[in-house]
C-alpha atoms as a PDB file:
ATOM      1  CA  UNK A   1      35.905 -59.743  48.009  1.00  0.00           C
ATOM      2  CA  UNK A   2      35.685 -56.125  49.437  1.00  0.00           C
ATOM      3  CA  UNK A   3      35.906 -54.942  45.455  1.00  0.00           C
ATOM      4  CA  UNK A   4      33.352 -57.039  44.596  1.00  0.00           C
ATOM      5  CA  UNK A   5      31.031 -55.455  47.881  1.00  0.00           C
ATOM      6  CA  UNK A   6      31.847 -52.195  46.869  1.00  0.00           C
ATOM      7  CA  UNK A   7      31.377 -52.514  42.754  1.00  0.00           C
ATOM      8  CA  UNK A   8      27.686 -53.894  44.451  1.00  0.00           C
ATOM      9  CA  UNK A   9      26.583 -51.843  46.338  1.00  0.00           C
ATOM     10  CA  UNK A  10      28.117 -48.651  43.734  1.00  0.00           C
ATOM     11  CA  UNK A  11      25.524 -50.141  40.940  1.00  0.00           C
ATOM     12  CA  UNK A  12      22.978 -50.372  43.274  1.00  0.00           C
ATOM     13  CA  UNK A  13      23.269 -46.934  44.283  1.00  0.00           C
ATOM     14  CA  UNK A  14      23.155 -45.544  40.711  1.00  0.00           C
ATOM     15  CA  UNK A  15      20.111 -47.387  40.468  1.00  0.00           C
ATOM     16  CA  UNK A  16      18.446 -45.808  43.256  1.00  0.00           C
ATOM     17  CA  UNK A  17      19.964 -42.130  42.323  1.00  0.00           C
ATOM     18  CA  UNK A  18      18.557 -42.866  39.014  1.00  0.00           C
ATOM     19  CA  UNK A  19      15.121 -43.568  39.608  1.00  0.00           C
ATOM     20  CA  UNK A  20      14.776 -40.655  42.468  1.00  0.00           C
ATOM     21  CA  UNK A  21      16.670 -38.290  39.897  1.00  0.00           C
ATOM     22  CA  UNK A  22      13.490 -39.316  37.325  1.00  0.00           C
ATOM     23  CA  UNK A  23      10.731 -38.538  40.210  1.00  0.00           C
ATOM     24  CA  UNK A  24      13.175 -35.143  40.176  1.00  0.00           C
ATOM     25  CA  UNK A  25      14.375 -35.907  43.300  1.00  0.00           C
ATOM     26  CA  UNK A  26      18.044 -35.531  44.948  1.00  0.00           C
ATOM     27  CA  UNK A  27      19.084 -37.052  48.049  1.00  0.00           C
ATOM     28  CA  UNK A  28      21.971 -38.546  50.173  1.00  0.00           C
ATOM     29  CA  UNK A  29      22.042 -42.304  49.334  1.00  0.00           C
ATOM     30  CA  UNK A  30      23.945 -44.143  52.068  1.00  0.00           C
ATOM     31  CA  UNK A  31      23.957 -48.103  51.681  1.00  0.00           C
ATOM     32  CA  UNK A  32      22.299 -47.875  55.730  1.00  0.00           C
ATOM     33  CA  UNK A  33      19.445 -45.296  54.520  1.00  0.00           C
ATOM     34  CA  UNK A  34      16.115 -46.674  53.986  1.00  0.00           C
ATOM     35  CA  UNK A  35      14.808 -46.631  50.665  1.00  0.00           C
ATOM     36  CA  UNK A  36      10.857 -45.250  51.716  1.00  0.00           C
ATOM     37  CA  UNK A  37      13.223 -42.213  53.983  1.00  0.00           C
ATOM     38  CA  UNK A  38      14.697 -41.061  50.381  1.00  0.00           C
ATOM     39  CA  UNK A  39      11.999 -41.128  48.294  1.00  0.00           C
ATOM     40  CA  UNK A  40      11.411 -44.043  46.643  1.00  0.00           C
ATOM     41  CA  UNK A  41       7.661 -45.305  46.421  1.00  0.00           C
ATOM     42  CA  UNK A  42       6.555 -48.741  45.767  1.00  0.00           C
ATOM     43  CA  UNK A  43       5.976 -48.220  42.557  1.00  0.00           C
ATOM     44  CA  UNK A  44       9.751 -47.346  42.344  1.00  0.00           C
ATOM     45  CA  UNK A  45      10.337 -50.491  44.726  1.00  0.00           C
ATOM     46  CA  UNK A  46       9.146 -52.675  41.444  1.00  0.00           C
ATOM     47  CA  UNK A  47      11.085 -50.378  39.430  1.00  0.00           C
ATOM     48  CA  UNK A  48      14.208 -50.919  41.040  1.00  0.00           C
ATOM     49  CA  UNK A  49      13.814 -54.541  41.519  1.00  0.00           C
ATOM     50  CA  UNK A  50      13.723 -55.372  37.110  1.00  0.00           C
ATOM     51  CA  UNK A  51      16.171 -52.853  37.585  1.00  0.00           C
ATOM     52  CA  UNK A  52      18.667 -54.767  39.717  1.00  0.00           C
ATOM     53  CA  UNK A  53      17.542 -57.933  37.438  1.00  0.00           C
ATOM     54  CA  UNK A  54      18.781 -56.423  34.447  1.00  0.00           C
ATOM     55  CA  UNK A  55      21.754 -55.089  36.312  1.00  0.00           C
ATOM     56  CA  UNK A  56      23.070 -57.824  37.783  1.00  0.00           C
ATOM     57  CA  UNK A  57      21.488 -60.174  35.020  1.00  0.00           C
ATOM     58  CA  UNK A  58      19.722 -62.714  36.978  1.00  0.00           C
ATOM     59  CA  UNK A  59      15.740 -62.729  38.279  1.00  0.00           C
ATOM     60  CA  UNK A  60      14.966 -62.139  41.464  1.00  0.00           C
ATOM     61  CA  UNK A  61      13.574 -65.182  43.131  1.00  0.00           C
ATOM     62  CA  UNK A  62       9.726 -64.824  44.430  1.00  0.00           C
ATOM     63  CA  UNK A  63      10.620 -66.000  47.933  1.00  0.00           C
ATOM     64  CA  UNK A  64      13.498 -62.978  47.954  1.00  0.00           C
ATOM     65  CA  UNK A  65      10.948 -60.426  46.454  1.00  0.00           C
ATOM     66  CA  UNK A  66      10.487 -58.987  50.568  1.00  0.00           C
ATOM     67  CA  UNK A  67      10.188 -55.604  51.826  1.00  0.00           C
ATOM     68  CA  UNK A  68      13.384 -56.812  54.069  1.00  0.00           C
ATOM     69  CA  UNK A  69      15.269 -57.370  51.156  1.00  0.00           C
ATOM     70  CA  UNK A  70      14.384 -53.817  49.624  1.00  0.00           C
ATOM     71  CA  UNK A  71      14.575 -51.584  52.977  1.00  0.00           C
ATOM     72  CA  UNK A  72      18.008 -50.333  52.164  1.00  0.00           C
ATOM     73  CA  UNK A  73      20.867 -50.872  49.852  1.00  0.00           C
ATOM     74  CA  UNK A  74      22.700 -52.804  52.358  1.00  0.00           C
ATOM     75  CA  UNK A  75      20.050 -55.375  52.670  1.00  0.00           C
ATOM     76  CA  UNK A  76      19.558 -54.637  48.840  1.00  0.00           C
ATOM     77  CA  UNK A  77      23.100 -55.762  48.342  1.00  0.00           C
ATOM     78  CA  UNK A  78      23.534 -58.859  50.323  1.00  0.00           C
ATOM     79  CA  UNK A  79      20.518 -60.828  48.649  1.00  0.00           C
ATOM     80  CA  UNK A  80      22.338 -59.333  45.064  1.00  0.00           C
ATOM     81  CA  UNK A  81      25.424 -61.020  46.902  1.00  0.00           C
ATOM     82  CA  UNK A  82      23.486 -63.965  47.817  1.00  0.00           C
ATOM     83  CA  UNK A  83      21.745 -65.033  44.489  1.00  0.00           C
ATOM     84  CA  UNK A  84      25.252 -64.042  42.519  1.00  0.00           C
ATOM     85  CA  UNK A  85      27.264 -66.295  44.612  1.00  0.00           C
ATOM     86  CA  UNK A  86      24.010 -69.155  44.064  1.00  0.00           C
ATOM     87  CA  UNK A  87      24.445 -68.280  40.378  1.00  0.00           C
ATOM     88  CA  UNK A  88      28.330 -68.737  40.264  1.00  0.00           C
ATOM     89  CA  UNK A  89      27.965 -71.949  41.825  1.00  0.00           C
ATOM     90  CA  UNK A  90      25.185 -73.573  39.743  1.00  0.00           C
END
């Protein structure tokens, strides 16, 4: 399971690194730091979200579409966790 946490939460990062690196921005992504605190604007917010669909193959459900859910990479990465597991199971 931790391999599984950690391959998460290492695509989710990219993701994040990716879109600040196109706004031509660097910073220190930490799965605690909040996503607004490094740079990333809501328009990057909707950005990464069809990113993490297309990552992680799945769509996002409406009711998980929250600014909770997209405040860091750690709350980023357990609702990935969450609708992976849902997926697995179906």
């Amino acid at each position: 399971m931790q391999s599984f946490d950690t391959d998460v939460r290492n695509r989710i990062i990219k993701l994040v690194k990716g879109i600040l690196e196109q706004n031509s921005l660097m910073a220190d992504v930490t799965s605690s730091a909040k996503l607004v605190d490094v740079g990333l604007t809501s328009m990057d917010m909707v950005n990464l979200m069809l990113g993490v669909e297309a990552e992680f193959d799945f769509t996002i459900p409406q009711a998980e579409i929250t600014p909770e859910n997209f405040q860091s990479v750690e709350t980023l990465e357990r609702m990935v966790a969450t609708q992976l597991q849902l997926a697995n199971a179906a």
